[in-house]
C-alpha atoms as a PDB file:
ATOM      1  CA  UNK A   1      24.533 146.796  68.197  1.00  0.00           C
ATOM      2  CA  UNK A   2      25.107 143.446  66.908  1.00  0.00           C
ATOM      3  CA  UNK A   3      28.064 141.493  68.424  1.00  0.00           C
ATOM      4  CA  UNK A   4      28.571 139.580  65.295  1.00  0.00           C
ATOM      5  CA  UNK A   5      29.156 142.584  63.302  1.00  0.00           C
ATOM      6  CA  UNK A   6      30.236 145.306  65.610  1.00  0.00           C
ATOM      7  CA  UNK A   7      33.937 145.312  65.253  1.00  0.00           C
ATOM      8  CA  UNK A   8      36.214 146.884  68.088  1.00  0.00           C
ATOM      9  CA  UNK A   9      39.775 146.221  66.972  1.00  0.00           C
ATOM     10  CA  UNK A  10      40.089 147.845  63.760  1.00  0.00           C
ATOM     11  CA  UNK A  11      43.542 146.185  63.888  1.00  0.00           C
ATOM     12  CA  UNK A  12      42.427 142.988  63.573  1.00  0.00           C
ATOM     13  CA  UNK A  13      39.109 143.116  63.161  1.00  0.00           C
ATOM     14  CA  UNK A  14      38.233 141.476  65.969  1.00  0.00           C
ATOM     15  CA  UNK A  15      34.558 141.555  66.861  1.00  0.00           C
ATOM     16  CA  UNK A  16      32.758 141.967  69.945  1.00  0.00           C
ATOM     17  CA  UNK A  17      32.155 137.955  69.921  1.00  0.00           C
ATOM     18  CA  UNK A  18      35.871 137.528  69.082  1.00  0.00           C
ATOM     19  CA  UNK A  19      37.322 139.443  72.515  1.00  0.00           C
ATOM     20  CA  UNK A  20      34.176 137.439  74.477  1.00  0.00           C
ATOM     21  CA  UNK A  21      35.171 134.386  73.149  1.00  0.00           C
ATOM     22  CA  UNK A  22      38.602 135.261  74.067  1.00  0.00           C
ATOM     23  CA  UNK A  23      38.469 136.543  77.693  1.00  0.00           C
ATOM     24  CA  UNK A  24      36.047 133.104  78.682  1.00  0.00           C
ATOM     25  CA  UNK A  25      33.121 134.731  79.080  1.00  0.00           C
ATOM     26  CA  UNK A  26      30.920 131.725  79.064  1.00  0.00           C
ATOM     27  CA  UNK A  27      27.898 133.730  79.587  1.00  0.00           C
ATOM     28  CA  UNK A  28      27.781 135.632  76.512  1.00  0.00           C
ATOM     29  CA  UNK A  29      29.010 132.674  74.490  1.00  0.00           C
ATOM     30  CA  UNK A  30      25.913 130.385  75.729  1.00  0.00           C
ATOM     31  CA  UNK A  31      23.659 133.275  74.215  1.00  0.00           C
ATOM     32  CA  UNK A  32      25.131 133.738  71.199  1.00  0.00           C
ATOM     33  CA  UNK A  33      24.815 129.960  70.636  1.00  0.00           C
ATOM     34  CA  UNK A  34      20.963 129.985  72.029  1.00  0.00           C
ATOM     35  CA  UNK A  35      20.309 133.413  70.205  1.00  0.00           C
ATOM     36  CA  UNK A  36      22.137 131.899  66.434  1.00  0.00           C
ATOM     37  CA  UNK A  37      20.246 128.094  67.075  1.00  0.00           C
ATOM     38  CA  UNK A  38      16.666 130.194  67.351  1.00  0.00           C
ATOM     39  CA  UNK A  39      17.499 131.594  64.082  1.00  0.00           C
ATOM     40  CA  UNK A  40      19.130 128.308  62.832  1.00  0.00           C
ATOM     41  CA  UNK A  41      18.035 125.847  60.498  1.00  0.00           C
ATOM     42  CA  UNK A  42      19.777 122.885  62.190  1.00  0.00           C
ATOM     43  CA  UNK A  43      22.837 122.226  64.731  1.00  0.00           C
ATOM     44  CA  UNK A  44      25.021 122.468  61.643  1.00  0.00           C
ATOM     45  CA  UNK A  45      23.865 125.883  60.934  1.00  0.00           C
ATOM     46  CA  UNK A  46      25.491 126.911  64.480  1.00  0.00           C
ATOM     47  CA  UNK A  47      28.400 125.461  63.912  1.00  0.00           C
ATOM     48  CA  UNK A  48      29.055 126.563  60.478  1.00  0.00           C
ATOM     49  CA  UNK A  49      28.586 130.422  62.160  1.00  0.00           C
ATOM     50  CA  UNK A  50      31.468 129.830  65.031  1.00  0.00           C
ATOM     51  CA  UNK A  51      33.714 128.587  62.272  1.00  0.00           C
ATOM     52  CA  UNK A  52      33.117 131.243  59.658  1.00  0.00           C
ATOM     53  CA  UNK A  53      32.729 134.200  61.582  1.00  0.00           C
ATOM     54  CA  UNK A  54      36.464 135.232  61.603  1.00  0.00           C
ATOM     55  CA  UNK A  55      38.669 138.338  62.292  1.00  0.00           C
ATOM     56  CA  UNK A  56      41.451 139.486  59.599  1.00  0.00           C
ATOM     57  CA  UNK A  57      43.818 136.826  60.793  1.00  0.00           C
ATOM     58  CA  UNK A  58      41.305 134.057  59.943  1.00  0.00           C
ATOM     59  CA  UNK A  59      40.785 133.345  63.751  1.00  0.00           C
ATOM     60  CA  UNK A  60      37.514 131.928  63.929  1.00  0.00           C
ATOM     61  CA  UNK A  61      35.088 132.334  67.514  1.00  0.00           C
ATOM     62  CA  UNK A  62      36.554 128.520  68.225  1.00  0.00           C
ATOM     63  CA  UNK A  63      40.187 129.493  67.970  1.00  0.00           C
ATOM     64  CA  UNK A  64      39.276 132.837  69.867  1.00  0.00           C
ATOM     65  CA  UNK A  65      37.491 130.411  72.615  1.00  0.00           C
ATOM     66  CA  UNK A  66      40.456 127.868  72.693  1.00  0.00           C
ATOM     67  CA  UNK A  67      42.867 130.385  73.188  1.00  0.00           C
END
């Protein structure tokens, strides 16, 4: 299962990162960032991935995060 693609709210479709990102869990969000920058060409490359990966509303993992 891949928590960037696994979605569990068909509502919104919210993904598994999304509802981490939401309920602070730090722990998962520190390896998603380690497990995306192994795979990532450059810093830029992580970034770009919290911003784009986004649930029906447009909510992005960073708005997910600061909410």
């Amino acid at each position: 299962m891949n928590p960037l693609q696994e979605i569990i709210d068909q509502s919104t479709g919210a993904k598994i990162a999304h509802f981490a990102a939401h309920h602070g869990n730090v722990k998962f969000m520190r390896w998603l960032v380690d497990d995306i920058a192994q795979k990532a060409m450059n810093k830029q490359d992580i970034l770009t991935r919290f911003r784009e990966d986004k649930d029906m509303y447009g909510c992005s993992l960073i708005v997910y995060a600061a909410r």
